[in-house]
N, C-alpha and C. Protein backbone atom coordinates (compact mmCIF):
# COMPACT_ATOMS: atom_id res chain seq x y z
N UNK A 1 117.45 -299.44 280.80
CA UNK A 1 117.25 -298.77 282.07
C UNK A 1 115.85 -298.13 282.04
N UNK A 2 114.91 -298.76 283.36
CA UNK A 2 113.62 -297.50 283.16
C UNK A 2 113.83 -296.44 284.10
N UNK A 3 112.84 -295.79 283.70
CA UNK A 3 112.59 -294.13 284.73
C UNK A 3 113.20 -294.67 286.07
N UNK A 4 112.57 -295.71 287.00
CA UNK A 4 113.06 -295.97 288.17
C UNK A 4 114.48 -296.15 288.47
N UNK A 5 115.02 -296.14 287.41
CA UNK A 5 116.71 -296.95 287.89
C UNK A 5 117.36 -295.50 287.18
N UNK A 6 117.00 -294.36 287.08
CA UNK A 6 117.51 -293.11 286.78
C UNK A 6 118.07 -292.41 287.85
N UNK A 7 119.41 -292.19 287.81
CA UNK A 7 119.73 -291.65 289.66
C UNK A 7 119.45 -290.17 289.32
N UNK A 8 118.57 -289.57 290.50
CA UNK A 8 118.04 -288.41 290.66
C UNK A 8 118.42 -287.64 291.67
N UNK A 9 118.94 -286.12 291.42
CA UNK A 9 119.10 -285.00 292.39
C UNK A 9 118.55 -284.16 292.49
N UNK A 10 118.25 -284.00 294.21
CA UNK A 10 117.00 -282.57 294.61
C UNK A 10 117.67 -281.12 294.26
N UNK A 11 116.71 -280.55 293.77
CA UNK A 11 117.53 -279.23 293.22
C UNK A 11 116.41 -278.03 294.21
N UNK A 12 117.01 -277.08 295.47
CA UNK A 12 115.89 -276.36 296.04
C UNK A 12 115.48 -275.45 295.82
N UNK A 13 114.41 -275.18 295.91
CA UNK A 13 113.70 -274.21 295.15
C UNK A 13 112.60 -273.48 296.28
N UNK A 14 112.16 -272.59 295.99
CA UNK A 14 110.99 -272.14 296.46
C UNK A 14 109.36 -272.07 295.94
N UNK A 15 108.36 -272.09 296.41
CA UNK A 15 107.20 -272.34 295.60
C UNK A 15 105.82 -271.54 296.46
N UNK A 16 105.39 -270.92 295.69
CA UNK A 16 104.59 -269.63 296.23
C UNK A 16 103.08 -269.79 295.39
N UNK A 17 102.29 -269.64 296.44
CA UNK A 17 101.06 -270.50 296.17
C UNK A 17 99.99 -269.00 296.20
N UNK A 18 99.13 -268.92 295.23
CA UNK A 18 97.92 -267.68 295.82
C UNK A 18 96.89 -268.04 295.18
N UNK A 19 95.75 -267.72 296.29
CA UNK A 19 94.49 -268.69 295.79
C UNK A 19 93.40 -267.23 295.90
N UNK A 20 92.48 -267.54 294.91
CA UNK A 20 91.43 -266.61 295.02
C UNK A 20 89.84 -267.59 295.33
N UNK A 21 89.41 -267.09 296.83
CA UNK A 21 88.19 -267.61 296.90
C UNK A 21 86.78 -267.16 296.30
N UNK A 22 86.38 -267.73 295.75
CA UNK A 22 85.01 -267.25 295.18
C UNK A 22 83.70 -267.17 296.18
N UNK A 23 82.41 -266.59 295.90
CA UNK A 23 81.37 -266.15 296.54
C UNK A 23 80.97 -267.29 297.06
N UNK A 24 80.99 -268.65 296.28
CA UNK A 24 80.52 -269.58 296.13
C UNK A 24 81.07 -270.77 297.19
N UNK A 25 82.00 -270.39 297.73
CA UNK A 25 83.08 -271.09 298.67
C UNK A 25 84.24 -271.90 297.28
N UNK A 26 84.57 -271.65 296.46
CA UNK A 26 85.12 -272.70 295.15
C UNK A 26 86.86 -271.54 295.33
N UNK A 27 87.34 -272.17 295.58
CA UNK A 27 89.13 -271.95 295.66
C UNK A 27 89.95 -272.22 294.40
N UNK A 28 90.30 -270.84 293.76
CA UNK A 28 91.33 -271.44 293.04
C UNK A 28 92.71 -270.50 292.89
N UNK A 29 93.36 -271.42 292.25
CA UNK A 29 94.90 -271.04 292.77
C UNK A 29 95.98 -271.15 291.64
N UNK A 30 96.99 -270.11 291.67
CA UNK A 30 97.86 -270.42 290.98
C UNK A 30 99.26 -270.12 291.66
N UNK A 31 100.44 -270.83 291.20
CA UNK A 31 101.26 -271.10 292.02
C UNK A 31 102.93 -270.68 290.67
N UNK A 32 103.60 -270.19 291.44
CA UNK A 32 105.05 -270.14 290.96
C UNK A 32 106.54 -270.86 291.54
N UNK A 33 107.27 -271.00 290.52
CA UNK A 33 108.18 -272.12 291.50
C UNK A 33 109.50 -270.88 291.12
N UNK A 34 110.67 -270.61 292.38
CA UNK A 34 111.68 -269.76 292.00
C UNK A 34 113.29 -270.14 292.54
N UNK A 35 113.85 -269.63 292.03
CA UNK A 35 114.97 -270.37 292.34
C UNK A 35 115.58 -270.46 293.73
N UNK A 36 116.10 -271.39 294.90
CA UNK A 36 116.09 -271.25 296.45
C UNK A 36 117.30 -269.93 296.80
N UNK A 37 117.95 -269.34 295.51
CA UNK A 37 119.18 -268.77 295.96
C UNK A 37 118.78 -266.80 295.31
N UNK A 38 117.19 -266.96 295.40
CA UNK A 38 116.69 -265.73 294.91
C UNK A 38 116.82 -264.45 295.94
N UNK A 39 117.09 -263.26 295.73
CA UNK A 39 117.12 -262.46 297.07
C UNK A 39 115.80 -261.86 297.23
N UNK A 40 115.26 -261.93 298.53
CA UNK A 40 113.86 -261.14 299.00
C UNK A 40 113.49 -260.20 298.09
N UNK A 41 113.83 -259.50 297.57
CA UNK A 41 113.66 -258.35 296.73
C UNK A 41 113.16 -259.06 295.73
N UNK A 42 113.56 -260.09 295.15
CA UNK A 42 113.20 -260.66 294.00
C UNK A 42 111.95 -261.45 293.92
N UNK A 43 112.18 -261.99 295.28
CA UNK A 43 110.75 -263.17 295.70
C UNK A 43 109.43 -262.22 296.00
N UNK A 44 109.86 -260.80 296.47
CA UNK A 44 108.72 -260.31 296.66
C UNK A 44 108.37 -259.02 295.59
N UNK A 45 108.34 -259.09 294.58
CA UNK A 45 108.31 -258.66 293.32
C UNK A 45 107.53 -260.20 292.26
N UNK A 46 108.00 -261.24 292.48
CA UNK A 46 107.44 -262.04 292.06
C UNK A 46 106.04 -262.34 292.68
N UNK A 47 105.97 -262.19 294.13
CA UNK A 47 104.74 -262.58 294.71
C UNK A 47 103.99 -261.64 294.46
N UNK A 48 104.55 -260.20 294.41
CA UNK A 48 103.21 -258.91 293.88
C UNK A 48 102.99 -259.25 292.50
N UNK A 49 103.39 -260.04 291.39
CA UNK A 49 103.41 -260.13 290.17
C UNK A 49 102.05 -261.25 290.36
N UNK A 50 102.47 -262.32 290.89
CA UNK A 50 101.34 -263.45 291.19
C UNK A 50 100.08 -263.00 291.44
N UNK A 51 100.08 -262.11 292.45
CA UNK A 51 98.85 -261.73 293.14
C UNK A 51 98.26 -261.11 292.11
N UNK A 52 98.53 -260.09 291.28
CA UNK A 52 98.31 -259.31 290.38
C UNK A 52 97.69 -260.13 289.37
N UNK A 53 98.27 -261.44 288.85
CA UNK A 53 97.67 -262.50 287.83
C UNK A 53 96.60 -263.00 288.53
N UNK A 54 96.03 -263.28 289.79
CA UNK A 54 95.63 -263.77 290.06
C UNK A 54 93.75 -263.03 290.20
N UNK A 55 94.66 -261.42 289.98
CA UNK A 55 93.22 -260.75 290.26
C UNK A 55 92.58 -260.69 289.26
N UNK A 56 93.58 -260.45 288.64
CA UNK A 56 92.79 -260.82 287.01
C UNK A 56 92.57 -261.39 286.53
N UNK A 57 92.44 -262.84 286.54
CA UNK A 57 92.17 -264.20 286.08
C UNK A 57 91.04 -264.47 286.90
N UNK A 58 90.87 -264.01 288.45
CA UNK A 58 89.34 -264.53 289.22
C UNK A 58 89.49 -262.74 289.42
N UNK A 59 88.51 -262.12 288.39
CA UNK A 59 88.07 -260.68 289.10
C UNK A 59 86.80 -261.08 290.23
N UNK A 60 86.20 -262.15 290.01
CA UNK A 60 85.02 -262.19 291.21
C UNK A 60 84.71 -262.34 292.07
N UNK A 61 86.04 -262.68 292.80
CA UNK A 61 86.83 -262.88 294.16
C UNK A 61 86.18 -262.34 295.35
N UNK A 62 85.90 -262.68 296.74
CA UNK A 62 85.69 -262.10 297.54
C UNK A 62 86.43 -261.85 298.55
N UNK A 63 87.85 -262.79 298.18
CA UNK A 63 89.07 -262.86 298.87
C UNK A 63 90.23 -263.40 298.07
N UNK A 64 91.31 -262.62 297.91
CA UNK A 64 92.58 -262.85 297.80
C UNK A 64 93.70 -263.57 298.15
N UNK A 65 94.71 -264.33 298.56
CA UNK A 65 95.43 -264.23 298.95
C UNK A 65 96.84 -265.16 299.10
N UNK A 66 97.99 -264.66 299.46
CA UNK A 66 98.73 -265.30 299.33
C UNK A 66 99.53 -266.32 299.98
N UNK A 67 99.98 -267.48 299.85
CA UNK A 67 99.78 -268.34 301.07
C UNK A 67 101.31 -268.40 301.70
N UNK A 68 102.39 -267.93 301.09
CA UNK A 68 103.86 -267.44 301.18
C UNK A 68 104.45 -268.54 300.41
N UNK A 69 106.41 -267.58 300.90
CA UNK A 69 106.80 -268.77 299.94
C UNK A 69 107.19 -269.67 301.08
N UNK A 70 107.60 -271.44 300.35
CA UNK A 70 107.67 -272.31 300.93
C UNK A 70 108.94 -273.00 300.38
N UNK A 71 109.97 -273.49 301.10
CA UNK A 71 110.93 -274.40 300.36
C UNK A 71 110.20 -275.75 300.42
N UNK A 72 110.66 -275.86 298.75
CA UNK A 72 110.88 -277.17 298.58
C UNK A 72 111.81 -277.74 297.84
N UNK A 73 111.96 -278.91 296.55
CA UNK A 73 112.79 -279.39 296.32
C UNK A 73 112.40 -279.79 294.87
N UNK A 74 112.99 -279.82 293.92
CA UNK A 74 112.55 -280.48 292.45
C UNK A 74 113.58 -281.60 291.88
N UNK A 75 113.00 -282.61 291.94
CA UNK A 75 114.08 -283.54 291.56
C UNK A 75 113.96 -283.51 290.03
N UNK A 76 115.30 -283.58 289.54
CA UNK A 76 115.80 -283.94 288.36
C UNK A 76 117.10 -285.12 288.55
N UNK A 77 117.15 -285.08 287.07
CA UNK A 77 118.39 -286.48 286.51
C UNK A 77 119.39 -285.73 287.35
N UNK A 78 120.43 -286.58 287.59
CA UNK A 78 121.68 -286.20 288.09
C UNK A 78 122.76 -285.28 287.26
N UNK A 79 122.50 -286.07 286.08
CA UNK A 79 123.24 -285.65 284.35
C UNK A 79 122.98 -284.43 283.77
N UNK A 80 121.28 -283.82 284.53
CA UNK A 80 120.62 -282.27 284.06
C UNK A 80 121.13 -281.16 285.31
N UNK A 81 121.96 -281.60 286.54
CA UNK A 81 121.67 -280.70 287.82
C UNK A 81 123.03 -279.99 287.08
């Protein structure tokens, strides 16, 4: 059996994106993936956590910010869900 003939299930999730722009116009970003059944309280404790990594990894930033969270979906094996 290869990878293709592996039956696969979407597992949903959420995924929260924050990018720091530089002086230079150069964008960069780091992103977290969380579980779809997380409560607000949790997602937004994670997103102040992000932002926070993010200032400190680009201190030279001339802008911040966060792009929200977004559902999506992560497929795995059927045999791992």
């Amino acid at each position: 059996m290869d990878a293709d003939d592996i039956p696969m299930k979407p597992i949903p999730v959420k995924v929260l994106l924050a990018e720091a722009v530089m002086a230079d116009g150069a964008v960069h970003g780091q992103s977290v993936t969380a579980s779809a059944t997380w409560p607000d309280e949790a997602l937004a404790m994670t997103e102040e956590s992000l932002m926070d990594l993010v200032r400190q990894r680009y201190p030279g930033a001339v802008e911040y910010k966060s792009l929200g969270w977004k559902d999506a979906e992560v497929w795995v094996p059927e045999d791992e869900a």
